[in-house]
N, C-alpha and C. Protein backbone atom coordinates (compact mmCIF):
# COMPACT_ATOMS: atom_id res chain seq x y z
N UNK A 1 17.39 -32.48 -27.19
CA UNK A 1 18.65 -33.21 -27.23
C UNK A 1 19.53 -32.70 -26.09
N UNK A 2 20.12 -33.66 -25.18
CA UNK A 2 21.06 -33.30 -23.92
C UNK A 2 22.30 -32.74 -24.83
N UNK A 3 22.84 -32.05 -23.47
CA UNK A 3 24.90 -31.59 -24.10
C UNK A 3 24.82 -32.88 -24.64
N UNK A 4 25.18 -33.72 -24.17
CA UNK A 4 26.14 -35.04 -24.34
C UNK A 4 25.82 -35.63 -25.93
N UNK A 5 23.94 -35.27 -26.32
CA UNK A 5 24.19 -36.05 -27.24
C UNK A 5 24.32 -35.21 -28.64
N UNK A 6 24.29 -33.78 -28.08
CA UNK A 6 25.44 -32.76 -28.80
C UNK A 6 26.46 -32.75 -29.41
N UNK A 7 27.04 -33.20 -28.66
CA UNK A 7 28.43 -33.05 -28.29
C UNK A 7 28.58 -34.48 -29.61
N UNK A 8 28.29 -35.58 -28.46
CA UNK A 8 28.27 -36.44 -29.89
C UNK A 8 27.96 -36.55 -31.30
N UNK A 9 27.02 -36.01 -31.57
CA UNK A 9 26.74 -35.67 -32.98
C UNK A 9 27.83 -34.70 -33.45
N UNK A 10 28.15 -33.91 -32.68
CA UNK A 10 29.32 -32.71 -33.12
C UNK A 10 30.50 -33.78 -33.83
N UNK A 11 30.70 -34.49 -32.43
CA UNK A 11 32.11 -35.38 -32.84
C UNK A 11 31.75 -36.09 -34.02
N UNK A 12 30.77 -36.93 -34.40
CA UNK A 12 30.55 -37.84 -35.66
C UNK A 12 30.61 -37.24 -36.75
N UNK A 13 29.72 -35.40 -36.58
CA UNK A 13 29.82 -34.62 -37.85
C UNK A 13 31.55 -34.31 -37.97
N UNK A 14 32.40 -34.24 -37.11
CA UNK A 14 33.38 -33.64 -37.00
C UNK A 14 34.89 -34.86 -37.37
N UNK A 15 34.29 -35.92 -37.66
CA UNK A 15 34.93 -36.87 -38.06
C UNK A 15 35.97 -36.74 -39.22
N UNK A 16 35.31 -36.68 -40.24
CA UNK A 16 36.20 -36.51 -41.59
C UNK A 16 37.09 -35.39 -41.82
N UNK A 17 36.61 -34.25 -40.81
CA UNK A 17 37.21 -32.78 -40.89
C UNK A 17 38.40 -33.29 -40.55
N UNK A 18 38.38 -33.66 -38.80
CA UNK A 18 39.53 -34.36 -38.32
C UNK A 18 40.29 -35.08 -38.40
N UNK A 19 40.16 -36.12 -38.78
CA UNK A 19 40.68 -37.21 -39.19
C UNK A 19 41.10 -37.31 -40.86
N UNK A 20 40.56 -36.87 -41.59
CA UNK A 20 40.99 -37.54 -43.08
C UNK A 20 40.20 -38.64 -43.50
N UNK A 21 39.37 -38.69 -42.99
CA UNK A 21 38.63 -40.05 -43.51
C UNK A 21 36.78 -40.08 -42.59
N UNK A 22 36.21 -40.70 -43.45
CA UNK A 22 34.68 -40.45 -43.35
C UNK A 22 34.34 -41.46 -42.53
N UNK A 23 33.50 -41.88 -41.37
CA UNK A 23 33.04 -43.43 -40.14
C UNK A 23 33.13 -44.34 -40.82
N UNK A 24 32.59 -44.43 -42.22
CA UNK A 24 32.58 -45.73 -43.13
C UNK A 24 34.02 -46.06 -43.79
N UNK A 25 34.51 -44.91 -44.23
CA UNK A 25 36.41 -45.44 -44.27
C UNK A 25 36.81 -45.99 -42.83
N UNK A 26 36.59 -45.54 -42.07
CA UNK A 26 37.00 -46.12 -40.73
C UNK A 26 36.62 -47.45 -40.09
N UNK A 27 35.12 -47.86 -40.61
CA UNK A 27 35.10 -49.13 -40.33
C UNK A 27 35.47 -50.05 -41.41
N UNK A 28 35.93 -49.49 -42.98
CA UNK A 28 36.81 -50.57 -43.55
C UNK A 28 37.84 -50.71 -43.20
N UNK A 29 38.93 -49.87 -42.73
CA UNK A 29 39.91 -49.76 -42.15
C UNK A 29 40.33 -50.90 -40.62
N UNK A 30 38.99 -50.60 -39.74
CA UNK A 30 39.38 -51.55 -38.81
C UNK A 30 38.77 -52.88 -39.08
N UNK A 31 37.86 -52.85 -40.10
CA UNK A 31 37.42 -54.24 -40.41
C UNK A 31 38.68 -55.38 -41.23
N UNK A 32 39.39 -54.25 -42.17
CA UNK A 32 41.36 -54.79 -42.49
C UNK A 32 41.72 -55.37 -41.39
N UNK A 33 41.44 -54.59 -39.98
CA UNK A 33 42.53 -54.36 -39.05
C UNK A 33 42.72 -56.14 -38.33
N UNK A 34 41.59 -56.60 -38.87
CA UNK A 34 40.37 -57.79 -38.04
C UNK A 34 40.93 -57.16 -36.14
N UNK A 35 41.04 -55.93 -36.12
CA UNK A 35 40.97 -55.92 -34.43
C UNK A 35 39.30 -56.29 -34.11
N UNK A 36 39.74 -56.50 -32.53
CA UNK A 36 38.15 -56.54 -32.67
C UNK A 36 38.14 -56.43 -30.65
N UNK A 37 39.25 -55.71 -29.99
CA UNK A 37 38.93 -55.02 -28.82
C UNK A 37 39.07 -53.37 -29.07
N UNK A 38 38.54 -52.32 -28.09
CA UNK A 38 38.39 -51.58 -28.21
C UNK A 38 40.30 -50.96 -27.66
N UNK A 39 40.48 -51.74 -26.67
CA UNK A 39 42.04 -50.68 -26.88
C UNK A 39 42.80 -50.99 -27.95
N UNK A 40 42.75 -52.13 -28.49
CA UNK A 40 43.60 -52.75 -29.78
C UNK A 40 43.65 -51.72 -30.42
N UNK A 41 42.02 -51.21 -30.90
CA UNK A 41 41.27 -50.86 -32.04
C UNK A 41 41.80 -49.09 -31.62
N UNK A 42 42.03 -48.87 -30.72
CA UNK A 42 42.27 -47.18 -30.01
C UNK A 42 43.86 -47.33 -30.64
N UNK A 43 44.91 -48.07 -29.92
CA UNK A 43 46.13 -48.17 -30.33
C UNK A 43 46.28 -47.66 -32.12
N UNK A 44 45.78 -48.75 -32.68
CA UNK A 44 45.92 -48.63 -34.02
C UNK A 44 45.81 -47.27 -34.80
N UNK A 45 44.66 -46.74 -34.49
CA UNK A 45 44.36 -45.35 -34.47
C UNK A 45 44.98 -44.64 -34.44
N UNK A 46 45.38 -44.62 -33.12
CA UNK A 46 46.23 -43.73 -32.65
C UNK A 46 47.56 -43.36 -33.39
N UNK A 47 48.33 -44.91 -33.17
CA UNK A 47 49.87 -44.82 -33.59
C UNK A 47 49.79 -45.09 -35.26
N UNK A 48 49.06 -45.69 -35.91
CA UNK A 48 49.06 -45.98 -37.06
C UNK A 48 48.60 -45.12 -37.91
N UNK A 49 47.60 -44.37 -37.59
CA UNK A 49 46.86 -43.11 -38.42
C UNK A 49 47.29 -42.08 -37.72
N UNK A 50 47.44 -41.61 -36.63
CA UNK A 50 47.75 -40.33 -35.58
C UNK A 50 46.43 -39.75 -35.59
N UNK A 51 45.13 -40.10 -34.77
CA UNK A 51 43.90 -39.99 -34.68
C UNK A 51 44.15 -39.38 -33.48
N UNK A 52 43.76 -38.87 -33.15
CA UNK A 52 43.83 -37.89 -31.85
C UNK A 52 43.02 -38.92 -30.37
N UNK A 53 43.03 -38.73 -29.59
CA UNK A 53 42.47 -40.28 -28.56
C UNK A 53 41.04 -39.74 -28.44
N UNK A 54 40.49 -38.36 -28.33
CA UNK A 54 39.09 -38.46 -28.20
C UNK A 54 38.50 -39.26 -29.62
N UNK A 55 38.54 -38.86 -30.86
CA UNK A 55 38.07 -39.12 -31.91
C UNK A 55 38.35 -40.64 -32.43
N UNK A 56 40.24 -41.03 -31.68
CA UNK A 56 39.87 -43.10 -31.86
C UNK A 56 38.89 -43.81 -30.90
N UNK A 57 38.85 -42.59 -29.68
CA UNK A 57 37.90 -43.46 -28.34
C UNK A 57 36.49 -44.04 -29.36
N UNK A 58 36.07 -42.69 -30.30
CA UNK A 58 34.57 -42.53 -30.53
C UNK A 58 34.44 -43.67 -31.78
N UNK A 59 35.65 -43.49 -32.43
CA UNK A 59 35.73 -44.60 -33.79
C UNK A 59 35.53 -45.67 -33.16
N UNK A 60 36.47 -45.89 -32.88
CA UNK A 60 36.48 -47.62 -32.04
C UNK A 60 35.08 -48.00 -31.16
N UNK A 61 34.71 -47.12 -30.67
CA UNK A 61 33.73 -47.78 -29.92
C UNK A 61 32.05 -47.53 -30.88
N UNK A 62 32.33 -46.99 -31.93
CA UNK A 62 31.03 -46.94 -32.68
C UNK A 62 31.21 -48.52 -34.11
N UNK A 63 33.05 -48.76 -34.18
CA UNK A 63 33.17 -49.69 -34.72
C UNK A 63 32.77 -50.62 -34.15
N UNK A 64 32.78 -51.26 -32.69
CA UNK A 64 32.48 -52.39 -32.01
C UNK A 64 31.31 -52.33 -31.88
N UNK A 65 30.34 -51.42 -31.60
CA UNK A 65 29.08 -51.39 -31.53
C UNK A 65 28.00 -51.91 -33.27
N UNK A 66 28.39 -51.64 -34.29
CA UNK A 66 28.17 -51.40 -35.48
C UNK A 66 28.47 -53.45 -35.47
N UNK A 67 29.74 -53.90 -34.93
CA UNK A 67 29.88 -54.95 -35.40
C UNK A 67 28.76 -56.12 -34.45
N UNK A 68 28.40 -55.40 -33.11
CA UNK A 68 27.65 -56.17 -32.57
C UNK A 68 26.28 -56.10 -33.03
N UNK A 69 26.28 -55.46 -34.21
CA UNK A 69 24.72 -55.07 -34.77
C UNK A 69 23.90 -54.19 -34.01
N UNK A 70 24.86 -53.47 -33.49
CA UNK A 70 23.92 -52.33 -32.48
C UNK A 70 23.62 -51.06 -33.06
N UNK A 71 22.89 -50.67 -34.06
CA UNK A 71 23.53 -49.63 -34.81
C UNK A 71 22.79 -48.30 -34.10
N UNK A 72 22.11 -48.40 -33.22
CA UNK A 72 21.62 -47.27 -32.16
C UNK A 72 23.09 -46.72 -31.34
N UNK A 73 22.81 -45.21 -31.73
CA UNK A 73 24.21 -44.88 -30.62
C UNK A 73 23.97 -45.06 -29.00
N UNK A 74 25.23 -45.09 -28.13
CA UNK A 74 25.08 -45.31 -26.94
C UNK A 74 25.32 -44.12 -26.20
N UNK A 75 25.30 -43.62 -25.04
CA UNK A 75 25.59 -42.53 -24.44
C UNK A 75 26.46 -43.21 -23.26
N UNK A 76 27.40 -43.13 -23.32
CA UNK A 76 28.10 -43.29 -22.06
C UNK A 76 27.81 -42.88 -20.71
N UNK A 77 27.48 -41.59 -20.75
CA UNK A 77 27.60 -40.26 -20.26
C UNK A 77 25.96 -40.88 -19.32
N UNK A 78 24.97 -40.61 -20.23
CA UNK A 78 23.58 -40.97 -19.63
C UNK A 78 23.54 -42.05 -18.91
N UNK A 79 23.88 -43.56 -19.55
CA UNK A 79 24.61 -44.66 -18.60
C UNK A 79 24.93 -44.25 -17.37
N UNK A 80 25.91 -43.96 -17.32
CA UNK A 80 26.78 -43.34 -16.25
C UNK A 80 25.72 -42.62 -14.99
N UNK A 81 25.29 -41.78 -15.50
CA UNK A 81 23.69 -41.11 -14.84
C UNK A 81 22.62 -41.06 -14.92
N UNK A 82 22.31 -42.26 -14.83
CA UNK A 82 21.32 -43.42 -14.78
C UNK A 82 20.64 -43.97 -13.68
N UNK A 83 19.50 -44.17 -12.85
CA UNK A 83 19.27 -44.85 -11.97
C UNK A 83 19.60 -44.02 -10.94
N UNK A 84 20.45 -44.56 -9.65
CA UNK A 84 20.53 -43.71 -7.89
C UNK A 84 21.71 -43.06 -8.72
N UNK A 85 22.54 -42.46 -9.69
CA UNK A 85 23.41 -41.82 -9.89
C UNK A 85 22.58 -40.59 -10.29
N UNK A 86 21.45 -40.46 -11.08
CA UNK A 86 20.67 -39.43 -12.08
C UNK A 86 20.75 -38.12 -11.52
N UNK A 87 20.88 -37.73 -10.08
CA UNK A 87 20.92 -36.94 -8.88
C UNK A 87 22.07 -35.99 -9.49
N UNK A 88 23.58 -36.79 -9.88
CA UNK A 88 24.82 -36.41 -9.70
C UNK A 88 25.17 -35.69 -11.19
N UNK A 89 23.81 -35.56 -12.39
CA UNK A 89 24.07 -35.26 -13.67
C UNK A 89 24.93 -33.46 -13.56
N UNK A 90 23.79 -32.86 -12.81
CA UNK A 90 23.55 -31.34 -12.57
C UNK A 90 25.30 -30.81 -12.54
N UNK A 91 26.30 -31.81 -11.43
CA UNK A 91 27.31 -31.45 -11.40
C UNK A 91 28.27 -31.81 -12.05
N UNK A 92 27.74 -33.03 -12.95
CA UNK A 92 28.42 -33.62 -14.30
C UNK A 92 28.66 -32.27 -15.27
N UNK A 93 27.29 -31.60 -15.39
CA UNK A 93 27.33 -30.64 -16.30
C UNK A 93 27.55 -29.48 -16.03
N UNK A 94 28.29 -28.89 -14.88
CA UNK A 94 28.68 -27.81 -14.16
C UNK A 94 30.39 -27.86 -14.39
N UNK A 95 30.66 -28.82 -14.33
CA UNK A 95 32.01 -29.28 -15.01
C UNK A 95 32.28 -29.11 -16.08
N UNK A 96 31.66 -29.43 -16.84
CA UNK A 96 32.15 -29.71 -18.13
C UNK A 96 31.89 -28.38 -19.02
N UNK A 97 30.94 -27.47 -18.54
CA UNK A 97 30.84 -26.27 -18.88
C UNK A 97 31.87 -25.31 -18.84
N UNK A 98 32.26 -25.44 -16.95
CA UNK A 98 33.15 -24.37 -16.93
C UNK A 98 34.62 -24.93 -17.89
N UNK A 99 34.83 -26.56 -17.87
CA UNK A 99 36.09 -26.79 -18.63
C UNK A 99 36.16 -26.43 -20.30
N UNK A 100 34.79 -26.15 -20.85
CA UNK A 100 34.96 -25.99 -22.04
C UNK A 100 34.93 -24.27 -22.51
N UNK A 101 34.98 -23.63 -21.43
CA UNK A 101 34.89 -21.95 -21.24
C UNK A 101 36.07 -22.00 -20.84
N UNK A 102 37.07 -22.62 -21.06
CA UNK A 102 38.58 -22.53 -20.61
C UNK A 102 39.00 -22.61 -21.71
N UNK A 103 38.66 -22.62 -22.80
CA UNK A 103 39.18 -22.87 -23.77
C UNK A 103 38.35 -23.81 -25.12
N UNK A 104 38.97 -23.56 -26.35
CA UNK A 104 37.94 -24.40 -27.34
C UNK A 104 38.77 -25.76 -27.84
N UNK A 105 39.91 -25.93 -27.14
CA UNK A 105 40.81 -26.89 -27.23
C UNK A 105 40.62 -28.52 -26.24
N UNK A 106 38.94 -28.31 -25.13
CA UNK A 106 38.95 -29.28 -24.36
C UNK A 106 38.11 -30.08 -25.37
N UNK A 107 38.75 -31.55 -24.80
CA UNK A 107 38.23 -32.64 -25.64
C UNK A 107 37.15 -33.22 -24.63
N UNK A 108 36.12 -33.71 -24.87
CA UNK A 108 35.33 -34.63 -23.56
C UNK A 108 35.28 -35.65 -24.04
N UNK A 109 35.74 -36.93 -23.65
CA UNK A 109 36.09 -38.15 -23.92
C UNK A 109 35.30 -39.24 -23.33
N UNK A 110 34.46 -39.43 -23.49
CA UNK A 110 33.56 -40.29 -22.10
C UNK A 110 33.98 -41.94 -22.48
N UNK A 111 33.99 -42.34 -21.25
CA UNK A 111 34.29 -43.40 -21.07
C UNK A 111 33.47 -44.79 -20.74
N UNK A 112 33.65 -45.52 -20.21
CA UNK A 112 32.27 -46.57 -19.73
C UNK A 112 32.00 -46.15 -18.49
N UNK A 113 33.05 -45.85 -17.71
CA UNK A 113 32.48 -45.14 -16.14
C UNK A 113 32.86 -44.10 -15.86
N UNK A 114 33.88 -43.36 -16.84
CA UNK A 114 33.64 -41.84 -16.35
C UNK A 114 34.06 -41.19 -17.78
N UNK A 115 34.48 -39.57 -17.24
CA UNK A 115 34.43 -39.08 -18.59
C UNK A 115 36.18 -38.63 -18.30
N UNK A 116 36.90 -38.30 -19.18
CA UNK A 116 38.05 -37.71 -19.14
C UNK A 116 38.01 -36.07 -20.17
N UNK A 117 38.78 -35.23 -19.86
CA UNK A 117 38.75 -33.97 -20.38
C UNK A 117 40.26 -34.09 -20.27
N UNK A 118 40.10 -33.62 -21.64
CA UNK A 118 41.44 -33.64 -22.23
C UNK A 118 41.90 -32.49 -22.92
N UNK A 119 43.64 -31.89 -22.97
CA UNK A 119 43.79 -30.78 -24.13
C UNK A 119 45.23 -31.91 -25.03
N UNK A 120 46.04 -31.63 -24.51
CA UNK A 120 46.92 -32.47 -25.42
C UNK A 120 47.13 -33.75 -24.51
N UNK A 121 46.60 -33.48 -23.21
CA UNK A 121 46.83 -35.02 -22.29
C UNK A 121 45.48 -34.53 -21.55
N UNK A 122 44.98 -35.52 -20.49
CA UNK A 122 44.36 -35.43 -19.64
C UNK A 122 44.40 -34.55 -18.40
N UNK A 123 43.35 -33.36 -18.38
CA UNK A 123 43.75 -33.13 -17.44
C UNK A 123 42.39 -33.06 -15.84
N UNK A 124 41.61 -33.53 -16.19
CA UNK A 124 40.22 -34.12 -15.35
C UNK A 124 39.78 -35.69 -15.91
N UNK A 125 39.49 -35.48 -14.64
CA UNK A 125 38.54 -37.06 -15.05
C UNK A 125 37.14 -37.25 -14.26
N UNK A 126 36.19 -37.05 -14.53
CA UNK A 126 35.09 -37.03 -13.52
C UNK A 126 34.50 -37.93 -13.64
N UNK A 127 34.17 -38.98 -12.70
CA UNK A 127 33.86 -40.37 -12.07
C UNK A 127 32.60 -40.38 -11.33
N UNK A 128 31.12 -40.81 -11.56
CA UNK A 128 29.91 -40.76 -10.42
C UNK A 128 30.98 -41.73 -9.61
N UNK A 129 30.95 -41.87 -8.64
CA UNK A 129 31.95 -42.90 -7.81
C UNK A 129 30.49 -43.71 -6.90
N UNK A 130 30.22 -42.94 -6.31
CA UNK A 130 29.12 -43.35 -5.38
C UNK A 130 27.21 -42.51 -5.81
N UNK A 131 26.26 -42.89 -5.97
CA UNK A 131 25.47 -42.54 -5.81
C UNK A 131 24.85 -41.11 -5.45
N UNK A 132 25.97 -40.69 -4.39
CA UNK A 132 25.80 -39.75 -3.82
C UNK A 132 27.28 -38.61 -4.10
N UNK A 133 28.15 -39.34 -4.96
CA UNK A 133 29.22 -38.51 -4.89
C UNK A 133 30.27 -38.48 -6.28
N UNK A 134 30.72 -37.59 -6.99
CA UNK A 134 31.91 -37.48 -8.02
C UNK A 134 32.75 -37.37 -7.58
N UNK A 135 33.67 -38.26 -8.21
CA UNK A 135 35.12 -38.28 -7.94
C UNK A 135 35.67 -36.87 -8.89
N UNK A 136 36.24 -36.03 -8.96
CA UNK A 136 36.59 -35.02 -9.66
C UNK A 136 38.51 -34.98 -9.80
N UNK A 137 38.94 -36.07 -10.62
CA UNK A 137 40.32 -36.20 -10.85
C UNK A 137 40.93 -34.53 -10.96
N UNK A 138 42.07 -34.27 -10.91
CA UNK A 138 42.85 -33.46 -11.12
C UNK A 138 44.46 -33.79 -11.65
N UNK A 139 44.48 -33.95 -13.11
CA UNK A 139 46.35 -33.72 -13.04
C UNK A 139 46.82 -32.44 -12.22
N UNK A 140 47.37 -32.66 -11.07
CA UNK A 140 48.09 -31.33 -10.47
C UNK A 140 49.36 -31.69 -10.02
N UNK A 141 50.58 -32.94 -10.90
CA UNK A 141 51.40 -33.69 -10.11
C UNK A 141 52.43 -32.94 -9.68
N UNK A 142 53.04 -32.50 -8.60
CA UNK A 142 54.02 -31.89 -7.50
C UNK A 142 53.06 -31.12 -6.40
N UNK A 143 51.52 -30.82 -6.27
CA UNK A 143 50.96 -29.86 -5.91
C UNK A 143 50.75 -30.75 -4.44
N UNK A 144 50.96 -30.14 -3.09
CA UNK A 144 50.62 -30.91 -1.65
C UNK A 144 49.29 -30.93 -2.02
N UNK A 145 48.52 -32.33 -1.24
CA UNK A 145 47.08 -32.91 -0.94
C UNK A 145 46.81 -31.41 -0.01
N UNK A 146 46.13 -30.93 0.10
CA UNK A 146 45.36 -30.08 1.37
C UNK A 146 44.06 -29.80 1.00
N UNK A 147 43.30 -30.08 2.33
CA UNK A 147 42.12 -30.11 2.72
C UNK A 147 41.16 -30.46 1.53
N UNK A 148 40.32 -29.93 1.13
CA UNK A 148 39.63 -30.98 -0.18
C UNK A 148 40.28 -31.46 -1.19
N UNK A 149 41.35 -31.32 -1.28
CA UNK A 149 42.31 -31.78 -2.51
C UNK A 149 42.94 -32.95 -2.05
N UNK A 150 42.50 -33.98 -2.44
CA UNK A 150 43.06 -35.33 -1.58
C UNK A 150 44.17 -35.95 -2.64
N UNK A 151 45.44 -36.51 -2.32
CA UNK A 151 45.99 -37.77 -3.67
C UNK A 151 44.91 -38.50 -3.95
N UNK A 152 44.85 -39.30 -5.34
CA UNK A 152 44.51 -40.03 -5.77
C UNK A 152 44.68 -41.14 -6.22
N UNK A 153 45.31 -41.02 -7.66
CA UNK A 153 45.66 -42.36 -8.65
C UNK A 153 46.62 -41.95 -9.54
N UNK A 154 47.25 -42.78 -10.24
CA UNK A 154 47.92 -42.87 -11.22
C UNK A 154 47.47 -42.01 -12.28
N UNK A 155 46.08 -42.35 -12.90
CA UNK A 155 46.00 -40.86 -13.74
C UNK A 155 45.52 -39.41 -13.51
N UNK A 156 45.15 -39.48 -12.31
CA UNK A 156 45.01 -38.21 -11.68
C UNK A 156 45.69 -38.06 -10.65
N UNK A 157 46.50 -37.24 -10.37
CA UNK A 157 47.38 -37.30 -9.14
C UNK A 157 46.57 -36.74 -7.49
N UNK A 158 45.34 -35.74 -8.11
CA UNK A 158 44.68 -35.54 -6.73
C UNK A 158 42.95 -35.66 -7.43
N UNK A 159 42.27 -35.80 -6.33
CA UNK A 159 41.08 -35.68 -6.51
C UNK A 159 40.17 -34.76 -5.33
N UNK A 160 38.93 -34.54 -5.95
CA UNK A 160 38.20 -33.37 -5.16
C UNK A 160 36.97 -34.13 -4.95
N UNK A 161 36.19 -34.81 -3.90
CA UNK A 161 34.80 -35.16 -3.89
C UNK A 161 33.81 -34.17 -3.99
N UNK A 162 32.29 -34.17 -4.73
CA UNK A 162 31.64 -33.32 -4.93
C UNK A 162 30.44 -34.03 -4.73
N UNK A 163 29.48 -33.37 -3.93
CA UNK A 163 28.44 -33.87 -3.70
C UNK A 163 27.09 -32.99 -3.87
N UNK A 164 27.33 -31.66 -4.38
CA UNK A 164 26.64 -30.51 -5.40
C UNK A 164 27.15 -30.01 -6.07
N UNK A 165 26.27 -29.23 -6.69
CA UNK A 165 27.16 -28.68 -7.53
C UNK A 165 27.56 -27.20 -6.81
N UNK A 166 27.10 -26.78 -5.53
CA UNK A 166 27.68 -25.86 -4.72
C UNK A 166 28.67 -26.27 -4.20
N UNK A 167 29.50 -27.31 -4.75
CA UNK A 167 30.62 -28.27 -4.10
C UNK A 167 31.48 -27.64 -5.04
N UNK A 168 31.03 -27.34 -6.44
CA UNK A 168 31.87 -27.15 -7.42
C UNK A 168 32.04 -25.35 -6.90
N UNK A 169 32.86 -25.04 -6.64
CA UNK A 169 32.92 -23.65 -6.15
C UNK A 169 34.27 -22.93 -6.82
N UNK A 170 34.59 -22.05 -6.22
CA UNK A 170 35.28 -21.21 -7.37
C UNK A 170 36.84 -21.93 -6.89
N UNK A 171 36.88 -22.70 -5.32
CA UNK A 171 38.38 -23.34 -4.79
C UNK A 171 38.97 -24.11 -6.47
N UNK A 172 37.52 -25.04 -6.55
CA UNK A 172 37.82 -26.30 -7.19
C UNK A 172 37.66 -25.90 -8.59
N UNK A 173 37.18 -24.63 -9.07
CA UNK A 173 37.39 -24.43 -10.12
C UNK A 173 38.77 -23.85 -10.63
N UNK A 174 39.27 -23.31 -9.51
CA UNK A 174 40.67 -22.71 -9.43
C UNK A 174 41.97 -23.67 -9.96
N UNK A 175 41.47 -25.08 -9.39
CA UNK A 175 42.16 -26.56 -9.19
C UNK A 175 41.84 -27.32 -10.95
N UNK A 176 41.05 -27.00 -11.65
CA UNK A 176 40.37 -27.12 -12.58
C UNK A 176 40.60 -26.36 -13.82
N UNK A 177 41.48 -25.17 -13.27
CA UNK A 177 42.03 -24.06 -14.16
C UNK A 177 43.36 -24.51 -14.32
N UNK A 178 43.85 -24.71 -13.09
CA UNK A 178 45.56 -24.86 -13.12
C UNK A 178 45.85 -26.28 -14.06
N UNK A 179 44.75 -27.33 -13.80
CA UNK A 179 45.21 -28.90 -14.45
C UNK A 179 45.22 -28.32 -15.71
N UNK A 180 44.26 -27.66 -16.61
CA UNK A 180 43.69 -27.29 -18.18
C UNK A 180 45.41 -26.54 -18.15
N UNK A 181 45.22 -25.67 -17.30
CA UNK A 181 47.32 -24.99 -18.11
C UNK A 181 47.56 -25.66 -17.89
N UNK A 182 48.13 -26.46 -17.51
CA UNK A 182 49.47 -27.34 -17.33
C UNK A 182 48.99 -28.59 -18.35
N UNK A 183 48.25 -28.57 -18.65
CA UNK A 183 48.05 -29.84 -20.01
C UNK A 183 48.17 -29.47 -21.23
N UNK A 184 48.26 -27.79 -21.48
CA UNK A 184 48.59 -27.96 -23.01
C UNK A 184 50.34 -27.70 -23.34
């Protein structure tokens, strides 16, 4: 079994602890809800129960899956590094290691095209972007762009390209330390 589908089973076992309620309360709940998109279905969660966003990401999207009769889980994550990306896993998981040795408070949130790491907000986002390359978000907002630390986007204010995982070095882990403080 990969991290990822670890990790996932962790989160599904870790459901009822968290939340107050067992996957099958949860899909009567959104089956009430008649939502039937996945941010609708995240919102509701969120503001209506106070579900924490990794654990509505995982509800909601195991509710929509369940309703499309898919009842095989999906891996985002593997998706994602799949095909000419499969190359870019090694530094997928060089990440996410050192972010979860920062603490037992990081959330990994995967997404349809990337993953977000989270403590009480976001503070990475790692993106295969290209074949050959990860986008490596950083919340670092007031910090100057210099030299591998480029601006970015709206939810990451800088980003780091990585194209090994000897890319991931102790600069960008440094950059990787500071986003995790400043997010809780």
């Amino acid at each position: 079994m990969s991290t990822v589908d670890k990790q996932l089973a962790t989160m599904l076992a870790n459901v009822p602890e968290k939340t107050g309620k067992s996957m099958a309360d949860w899909m009567t709940v959104i089956a009430a809800s008649g939502l039937d998109k996945h941010g609708k279905i995240l919102a509701m969660l969120k503001g209506d129960h106070g579900v924490t966003h990794g654990f509505a990401n995982l509800i909601a999207a195991e509710a929509l899956k369940a309703n499309a009769g898919d009842q095989a889980p999906t891996d985002p994550v593997a998706d994602q590094y799949s095909g000419a990306k499969e190359a870019l896993k090694p530094i997928y998981d060089a990440i996410v290691a050192f972010a979860q040795s920062l603490g037992d408070d990081v959330e990994v949130a995967p997404k349809k095209t990337s993953v977000s790491l989270r403590r009480k907000k976001q503070f990475t986002l790692i993106t295969p972007a290209t074949k050959s390359r990860i986008d490596l978000g950083l919340a670092l907002k007031g910090d100057a762009a210099q030299g591998r630390l480029e601006t970015y986007n709206a939810m990451c204010s800088h980003r780091v390209r990585l194209e090994s995982v000897e890319d991931f070095d102790d600069e960008v882990k440094a950059w990787v330390k500071e986003a995790y403080s400043r997010s809780g």
